[in-house]
C-alpha atoms as a PDB file:
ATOM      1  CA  UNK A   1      -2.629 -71.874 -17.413  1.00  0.00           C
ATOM      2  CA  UNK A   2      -0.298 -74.874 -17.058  1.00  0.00           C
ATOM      3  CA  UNK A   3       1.297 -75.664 -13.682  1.00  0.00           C
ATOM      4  CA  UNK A   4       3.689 -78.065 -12.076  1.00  0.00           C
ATOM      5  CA  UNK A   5       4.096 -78.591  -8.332  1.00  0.00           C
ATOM      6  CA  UNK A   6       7.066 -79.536  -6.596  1.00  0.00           C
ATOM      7  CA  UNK A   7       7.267 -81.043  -3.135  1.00  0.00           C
ATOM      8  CA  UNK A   8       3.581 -81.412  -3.867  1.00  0.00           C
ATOM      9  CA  UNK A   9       2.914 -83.422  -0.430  1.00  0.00           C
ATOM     10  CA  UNK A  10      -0.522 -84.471  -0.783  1.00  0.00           C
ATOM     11  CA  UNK A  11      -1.593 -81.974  -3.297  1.00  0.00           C
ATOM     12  CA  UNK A  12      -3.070 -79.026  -1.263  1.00  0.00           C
ATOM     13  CA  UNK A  13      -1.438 -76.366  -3.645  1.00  0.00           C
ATOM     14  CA  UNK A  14      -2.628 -78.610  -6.653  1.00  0.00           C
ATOM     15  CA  UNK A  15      -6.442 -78.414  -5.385  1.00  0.00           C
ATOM     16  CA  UNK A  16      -5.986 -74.410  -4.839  1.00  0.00           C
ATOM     17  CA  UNK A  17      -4.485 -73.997  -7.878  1.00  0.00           C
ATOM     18  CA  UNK A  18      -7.377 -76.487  -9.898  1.00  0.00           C
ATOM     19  CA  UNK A  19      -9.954 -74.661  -7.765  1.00  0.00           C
ATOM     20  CA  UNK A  20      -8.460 -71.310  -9.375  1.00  0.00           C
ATOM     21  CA  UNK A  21      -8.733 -73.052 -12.854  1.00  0.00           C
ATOM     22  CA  UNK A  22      -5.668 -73.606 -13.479  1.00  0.00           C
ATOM     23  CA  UNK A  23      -4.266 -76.806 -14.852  1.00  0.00           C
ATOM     24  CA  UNK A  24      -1.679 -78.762 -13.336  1.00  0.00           C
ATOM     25  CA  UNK A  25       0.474 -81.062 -15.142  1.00  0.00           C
ATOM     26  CA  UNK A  26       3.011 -82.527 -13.709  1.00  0.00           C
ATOM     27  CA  UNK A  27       4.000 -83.182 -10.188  1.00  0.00           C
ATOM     28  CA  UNK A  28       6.925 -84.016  -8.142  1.00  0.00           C
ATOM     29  CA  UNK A  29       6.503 -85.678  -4.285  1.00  0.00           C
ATOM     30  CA  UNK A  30      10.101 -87.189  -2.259  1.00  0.00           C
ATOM     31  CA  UNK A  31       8.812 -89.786  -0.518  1.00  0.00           C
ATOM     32  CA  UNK A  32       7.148 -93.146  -1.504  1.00  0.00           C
ATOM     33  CA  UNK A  33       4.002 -91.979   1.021  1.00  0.00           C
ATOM     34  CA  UNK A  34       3.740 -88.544   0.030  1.00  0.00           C
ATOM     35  CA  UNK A  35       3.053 -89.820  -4.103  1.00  0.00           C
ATOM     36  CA  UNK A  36       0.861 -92.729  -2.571  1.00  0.00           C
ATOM     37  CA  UNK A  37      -1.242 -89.938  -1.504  1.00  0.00           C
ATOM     38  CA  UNK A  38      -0.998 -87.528  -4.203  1.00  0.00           C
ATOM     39  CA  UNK A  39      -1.425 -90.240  -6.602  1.00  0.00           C
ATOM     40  CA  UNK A  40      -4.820 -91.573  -4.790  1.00  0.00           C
ATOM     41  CA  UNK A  41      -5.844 -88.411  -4.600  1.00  0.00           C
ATOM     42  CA  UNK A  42      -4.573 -86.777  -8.341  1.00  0.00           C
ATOM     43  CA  UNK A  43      -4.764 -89.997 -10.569  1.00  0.00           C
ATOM     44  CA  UNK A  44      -4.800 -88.438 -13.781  1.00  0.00           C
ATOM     45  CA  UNK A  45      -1.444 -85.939 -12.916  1.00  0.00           C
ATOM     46  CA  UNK A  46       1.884 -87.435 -13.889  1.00  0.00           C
ATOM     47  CA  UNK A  47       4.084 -87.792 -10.530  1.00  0.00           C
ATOM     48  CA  UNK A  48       7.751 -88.505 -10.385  1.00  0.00           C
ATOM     49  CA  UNK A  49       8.678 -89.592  -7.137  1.00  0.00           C
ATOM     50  CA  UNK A  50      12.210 -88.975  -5.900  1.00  0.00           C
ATOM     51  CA  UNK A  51      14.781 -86.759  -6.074  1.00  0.00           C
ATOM     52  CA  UNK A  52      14.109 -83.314  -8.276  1.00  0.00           C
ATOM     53  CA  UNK A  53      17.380 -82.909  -9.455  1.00  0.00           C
ATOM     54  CA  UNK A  54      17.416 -86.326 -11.386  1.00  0.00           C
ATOM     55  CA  UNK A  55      13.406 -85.394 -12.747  1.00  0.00           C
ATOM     56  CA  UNK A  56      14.759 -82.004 -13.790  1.00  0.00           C
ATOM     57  CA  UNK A  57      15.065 -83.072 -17.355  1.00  0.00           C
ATOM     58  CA  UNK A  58      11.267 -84.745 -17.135  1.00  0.00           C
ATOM     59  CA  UNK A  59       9.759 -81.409 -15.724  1.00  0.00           C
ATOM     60  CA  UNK A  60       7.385 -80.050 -19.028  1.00  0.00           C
ATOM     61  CA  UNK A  61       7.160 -76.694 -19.847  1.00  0.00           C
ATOM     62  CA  UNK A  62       4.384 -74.708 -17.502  1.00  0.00           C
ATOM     63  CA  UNK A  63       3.294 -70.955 -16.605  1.00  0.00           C
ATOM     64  CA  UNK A  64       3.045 -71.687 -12.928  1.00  0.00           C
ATOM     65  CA  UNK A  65       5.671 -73.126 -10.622  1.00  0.00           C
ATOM     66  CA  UNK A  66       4.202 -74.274  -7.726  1.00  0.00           C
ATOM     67  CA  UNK A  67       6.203 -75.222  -4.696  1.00  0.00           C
ATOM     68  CA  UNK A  68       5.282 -76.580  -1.072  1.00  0.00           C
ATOM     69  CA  UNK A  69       7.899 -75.845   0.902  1.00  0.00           C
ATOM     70  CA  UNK A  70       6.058 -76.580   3.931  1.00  0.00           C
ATOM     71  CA  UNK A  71       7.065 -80.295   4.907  1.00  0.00           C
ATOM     72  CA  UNK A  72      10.549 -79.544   3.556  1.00  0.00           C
ATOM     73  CA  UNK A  73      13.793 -80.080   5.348  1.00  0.00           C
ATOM     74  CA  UNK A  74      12.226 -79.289   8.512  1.00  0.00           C
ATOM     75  CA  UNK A  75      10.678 -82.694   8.813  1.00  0.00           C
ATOM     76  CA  UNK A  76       9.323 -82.756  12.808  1.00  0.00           C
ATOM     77  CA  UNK A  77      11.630 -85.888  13.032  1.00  0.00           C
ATOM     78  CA  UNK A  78      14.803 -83.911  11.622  1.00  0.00           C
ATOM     79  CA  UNK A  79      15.193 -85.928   8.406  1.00  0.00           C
ATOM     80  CA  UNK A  80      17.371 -84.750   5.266  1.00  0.00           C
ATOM     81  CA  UNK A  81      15.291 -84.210   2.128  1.00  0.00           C
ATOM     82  CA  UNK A  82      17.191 -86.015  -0.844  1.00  0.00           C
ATOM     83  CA  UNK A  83      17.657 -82.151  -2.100  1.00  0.00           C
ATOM     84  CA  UNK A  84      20.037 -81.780   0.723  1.00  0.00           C
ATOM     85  CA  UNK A  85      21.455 -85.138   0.478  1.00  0.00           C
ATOM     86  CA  UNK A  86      22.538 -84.356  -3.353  1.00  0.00           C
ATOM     87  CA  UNK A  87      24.287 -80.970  -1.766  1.00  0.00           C
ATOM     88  CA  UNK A  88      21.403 -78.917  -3.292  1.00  0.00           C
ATOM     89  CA  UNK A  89      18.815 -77.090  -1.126  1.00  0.00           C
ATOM     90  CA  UNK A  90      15.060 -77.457  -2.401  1.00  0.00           C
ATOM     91  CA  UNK A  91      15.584 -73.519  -2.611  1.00  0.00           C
ATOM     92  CA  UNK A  92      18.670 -73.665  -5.226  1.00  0.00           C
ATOM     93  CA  UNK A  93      16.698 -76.606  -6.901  1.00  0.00           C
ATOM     94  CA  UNK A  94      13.789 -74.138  -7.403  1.00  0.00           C
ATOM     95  CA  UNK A  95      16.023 -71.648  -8.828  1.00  0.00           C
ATOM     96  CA  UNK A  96      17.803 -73.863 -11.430  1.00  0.00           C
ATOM     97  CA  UNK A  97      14.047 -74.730 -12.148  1.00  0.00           C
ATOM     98  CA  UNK A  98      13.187 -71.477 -12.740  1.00  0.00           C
ATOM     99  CA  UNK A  99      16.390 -70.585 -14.953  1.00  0.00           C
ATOM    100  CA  UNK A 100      15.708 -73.225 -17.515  1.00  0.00           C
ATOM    101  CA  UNK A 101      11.849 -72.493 -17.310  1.00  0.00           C
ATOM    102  CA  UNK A 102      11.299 -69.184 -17.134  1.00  0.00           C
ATOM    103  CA  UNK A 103       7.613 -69.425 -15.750  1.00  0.00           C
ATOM    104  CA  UNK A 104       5.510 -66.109 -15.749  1.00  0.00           C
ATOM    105  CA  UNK A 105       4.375 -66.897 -11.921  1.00  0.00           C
ATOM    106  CA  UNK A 106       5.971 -68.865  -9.147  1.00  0.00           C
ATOM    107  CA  UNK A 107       4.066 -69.436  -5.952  1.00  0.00           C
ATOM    108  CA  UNK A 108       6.169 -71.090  -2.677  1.00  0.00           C
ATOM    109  CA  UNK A 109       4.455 -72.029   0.662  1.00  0.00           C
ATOM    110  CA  UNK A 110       6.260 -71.716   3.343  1.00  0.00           C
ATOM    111  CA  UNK A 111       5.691 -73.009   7.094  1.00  0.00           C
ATOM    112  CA  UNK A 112       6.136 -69.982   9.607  1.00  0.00           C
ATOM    113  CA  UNK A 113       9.238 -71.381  11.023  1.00  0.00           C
ATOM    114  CA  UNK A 114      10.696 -71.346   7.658  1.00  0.00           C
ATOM    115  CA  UNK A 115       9.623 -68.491   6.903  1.00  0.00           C
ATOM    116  CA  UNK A 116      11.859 -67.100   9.443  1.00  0.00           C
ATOM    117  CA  UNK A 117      14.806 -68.985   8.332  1.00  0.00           C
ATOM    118  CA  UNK A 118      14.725 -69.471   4.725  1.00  0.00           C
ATOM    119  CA  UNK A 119      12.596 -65.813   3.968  1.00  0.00           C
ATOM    120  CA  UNK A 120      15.868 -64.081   2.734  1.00  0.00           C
ATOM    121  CA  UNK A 121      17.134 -66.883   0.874  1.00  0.00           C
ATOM    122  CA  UNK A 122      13.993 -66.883  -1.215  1.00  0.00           C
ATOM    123  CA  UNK A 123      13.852 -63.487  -1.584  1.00  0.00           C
ATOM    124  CA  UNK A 124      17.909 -63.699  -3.211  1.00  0.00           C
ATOM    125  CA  UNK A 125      16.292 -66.637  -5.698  1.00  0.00           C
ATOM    126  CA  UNK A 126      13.879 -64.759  -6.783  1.00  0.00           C
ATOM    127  CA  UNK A 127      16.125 -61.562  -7.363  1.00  0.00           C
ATOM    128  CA  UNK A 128      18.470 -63.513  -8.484  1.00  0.00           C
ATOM    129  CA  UNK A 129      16.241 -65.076 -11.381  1.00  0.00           C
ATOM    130  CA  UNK A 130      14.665 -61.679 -12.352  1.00  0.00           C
ATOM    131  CA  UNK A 131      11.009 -62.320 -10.780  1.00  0.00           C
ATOM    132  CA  UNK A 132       9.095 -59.657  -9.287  1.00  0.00           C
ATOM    133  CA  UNK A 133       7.554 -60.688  -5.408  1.00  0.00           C
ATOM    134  CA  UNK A 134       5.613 -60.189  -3.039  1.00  0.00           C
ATOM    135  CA  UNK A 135       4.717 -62.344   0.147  1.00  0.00           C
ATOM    136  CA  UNK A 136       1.541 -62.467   2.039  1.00  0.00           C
ATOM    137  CA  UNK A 137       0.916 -64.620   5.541  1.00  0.00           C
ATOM    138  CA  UNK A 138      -2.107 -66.887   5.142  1.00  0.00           C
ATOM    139  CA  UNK A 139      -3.845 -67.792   8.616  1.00  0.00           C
ATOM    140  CA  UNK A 140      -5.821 -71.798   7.636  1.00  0.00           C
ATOM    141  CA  UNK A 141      -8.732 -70.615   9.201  1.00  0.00           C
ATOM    142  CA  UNK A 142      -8.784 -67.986   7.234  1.00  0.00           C
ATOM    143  CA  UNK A 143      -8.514 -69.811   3.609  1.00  0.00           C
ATOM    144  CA  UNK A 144      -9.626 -73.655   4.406  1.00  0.00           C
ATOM    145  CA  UNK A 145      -6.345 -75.089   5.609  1.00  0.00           C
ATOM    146  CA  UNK A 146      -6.353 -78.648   6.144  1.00  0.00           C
ATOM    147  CA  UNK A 147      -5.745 -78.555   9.973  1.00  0.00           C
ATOM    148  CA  UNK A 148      -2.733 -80.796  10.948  1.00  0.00           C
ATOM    149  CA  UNK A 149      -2.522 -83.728  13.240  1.00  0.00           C
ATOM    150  CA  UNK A 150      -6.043 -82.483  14.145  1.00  0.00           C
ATOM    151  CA  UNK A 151      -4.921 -79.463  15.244  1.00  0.00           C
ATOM    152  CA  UNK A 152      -6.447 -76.342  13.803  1.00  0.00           C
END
């Protein structure tokens, strides 16, 4: 199966997913440090760095849609993603995404604190676009999270 992954950070959903056997095949990452990273790490995976709704019409057709919500627009230093700069939430970007795609599985990670906030909105998108859902809370420990900061 053929995935993409937006707002890939470093690529922790793209190793799952690989690990899973799945194939990903294009990826998206905001910031010029985030695809240094990726790219180091995933050399052989396209990556368009910058701003998703300009790389919408570069995003090739997939069965997964992958999407790391994680280190989005909740930045610990308060930053605007250039989603939110365009007007455009990552979440509405995601949805337009998934409109003109039509992927048979969509899988978004979500920190817990956005989880709280942004859980219904999610929930709407996916309605909204016809997918069936279901959510599950993964504890790192539990599944071989990459602690944070050194933190576990």
């Amino acid at each position: 199966m053929k995935a993409i992954n937006l707002f890939a950070g470093t690529g922790t959903l793209t190793r799952a997913f690989q690990n899973q056997g799945a194939e990903v095949i294009w990826a998206h990452a905001e910031t010029a440090e985030e695809a240094e990273i990726y790219s180091c790490n995933f050399p052989g995976i396209p990556l368009y760095q910058g701003e998703l709704s300009i790389a919408a019409d570069k995003i090739p057709s997939h069965d997964i849609l992958l999407a790391s919500l994680s280190t989005v627009s909740f930045s610990t230093a308060g930053k605007r993603t250039s989603a939110q700069d365009r007007g455009r939430s990552p979440i509405s970007l995601i949805g337009s995404i998934l409109s003109e795609h039509r992927p048979g599985a969509v899988c978004i990670v979500l920190s817990a604190l956005q989880m709280l906030r942004k859980d219904e909105e999610i929930l709407e998108m996916l309605i909204r676009e016809k997918y069936q859902y279901t959510y599950h809370i993964l504890e790192k420990e539990q599944h071989g999270g990459i602690p944070v900061r050194g933190k576990k």
